[in-house]
Protein backbone atom coordinates (compact mmCIF):
# COMPACT_ATOMS: atom_id res chain seq x y z
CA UNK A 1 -118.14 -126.79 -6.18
CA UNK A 2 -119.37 -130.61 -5.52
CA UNK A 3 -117.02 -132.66 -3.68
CA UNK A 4 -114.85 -135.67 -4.78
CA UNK A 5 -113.71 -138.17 -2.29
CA UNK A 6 -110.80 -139.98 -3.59
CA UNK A 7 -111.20 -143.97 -3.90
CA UNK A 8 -110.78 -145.87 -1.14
CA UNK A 9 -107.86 -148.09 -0.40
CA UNK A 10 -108.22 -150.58 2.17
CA UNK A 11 -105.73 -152.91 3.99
CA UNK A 12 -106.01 -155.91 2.57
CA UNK A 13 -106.57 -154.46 -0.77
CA UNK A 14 -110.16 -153.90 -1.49
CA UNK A 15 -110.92 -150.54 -2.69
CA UNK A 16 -114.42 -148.73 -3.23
CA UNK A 17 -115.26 -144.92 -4.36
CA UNK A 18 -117.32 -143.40 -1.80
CA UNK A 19 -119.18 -140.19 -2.61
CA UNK A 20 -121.66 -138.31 -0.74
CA UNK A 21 -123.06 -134.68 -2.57
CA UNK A 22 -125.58 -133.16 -4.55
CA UNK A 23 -125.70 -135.56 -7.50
CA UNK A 24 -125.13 -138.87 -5.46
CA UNK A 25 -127.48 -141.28 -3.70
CA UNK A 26 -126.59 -140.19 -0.42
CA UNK A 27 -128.32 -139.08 2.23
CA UNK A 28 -128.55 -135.64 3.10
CA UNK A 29 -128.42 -135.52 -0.97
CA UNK A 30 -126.69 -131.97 -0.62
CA UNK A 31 -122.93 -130.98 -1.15
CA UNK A 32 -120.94 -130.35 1.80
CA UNK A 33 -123.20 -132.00 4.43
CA UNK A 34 -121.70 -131.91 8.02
CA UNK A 35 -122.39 -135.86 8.20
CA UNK A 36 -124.01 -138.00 5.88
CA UNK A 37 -126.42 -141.33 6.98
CA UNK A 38 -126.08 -142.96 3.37
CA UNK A 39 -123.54 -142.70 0.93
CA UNK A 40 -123.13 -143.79 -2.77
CA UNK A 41 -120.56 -146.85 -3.07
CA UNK A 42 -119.33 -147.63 -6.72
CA UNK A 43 -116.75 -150.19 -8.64
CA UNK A 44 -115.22 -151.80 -5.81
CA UNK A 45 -111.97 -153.95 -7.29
CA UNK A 46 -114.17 -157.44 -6.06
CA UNK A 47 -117.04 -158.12 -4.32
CA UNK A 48 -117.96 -157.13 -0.68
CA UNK A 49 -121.08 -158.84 0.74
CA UNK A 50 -121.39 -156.13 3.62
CA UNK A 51 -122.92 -153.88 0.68
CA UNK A 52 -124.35 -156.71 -1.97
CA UNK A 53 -127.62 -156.03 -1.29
CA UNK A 54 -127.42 -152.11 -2.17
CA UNK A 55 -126.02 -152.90 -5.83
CA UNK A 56 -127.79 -150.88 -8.81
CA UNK A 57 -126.99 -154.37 -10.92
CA UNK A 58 -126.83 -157.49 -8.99
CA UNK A 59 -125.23 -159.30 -12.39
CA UNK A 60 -122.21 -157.02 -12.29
CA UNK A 61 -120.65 -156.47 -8.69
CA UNK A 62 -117.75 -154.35 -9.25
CA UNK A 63 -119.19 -152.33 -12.44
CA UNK A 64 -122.30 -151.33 -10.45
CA UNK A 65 -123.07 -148.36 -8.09
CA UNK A 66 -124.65 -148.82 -4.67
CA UNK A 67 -127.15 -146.71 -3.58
CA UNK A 68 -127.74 -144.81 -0.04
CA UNK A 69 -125.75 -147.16 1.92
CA UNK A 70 -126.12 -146.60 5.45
CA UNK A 71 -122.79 -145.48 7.19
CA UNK A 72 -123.07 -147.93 9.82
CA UNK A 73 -123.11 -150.61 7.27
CA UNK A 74 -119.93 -148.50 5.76
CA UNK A 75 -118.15 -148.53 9.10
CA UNK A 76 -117.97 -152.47 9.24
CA UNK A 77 -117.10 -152.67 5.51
CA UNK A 78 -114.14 -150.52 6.72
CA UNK A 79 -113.61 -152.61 9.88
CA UNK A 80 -113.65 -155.61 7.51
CA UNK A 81 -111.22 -154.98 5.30
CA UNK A 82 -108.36 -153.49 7.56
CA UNK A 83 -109.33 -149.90 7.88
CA UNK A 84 -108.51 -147.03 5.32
CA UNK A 85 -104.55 -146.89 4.48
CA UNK A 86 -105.08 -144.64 0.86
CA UNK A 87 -108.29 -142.09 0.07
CA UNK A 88 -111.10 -140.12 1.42
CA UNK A 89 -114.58 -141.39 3.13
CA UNK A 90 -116.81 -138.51 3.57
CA UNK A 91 -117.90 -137.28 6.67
CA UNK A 92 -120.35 -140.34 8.03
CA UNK A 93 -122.38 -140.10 11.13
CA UNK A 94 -121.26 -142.28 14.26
């Protein structure tokens, strides 16, 4: 069965869906990968310029999906707004 990470709630608010399996633009593109380099982003509730450029559809920030983001670019998102509080990040490597 493919994974579903739950969406990401952040501190001061921001949230995100992060996924990472067979059918996303991550990297391994597999399900159930010990650690994943790049991970699929999508719908975040505003905004975040950490993963602007990555966006599927520059026009439309938080109705877009962002595409093999690299976890050390999702590690300072995370840093940036607060740290996780609600949610599930997949397994990212250091």
């Amino acid at each position: 069965m493919k994974p579903h990470y739950k969406r990401a709630v952040f501190a001061d608010g921001f949230t995100v869906s992060i996924q990472a399996d067979s059918g996303a633009y991550s990297n391994p593109r597999i399900d159930h990968a010990h650690k994943y380099d790049a991970v699929e982003l999508g719908y975040p509730n505003r905004p975040c310029p950490f993963i602007m450029k990555y966006a599927e559809d520059p026009g439309d920030l938080t109705g877009t999906v962002y595409a093999y983001v690299p976890a050390s670019v999702v590690r300072k998102m995370i840093e940036a707004h607060g740290g996780l509080i609600e949610g599930e990040i997949p397994p990212l490597v250091s």
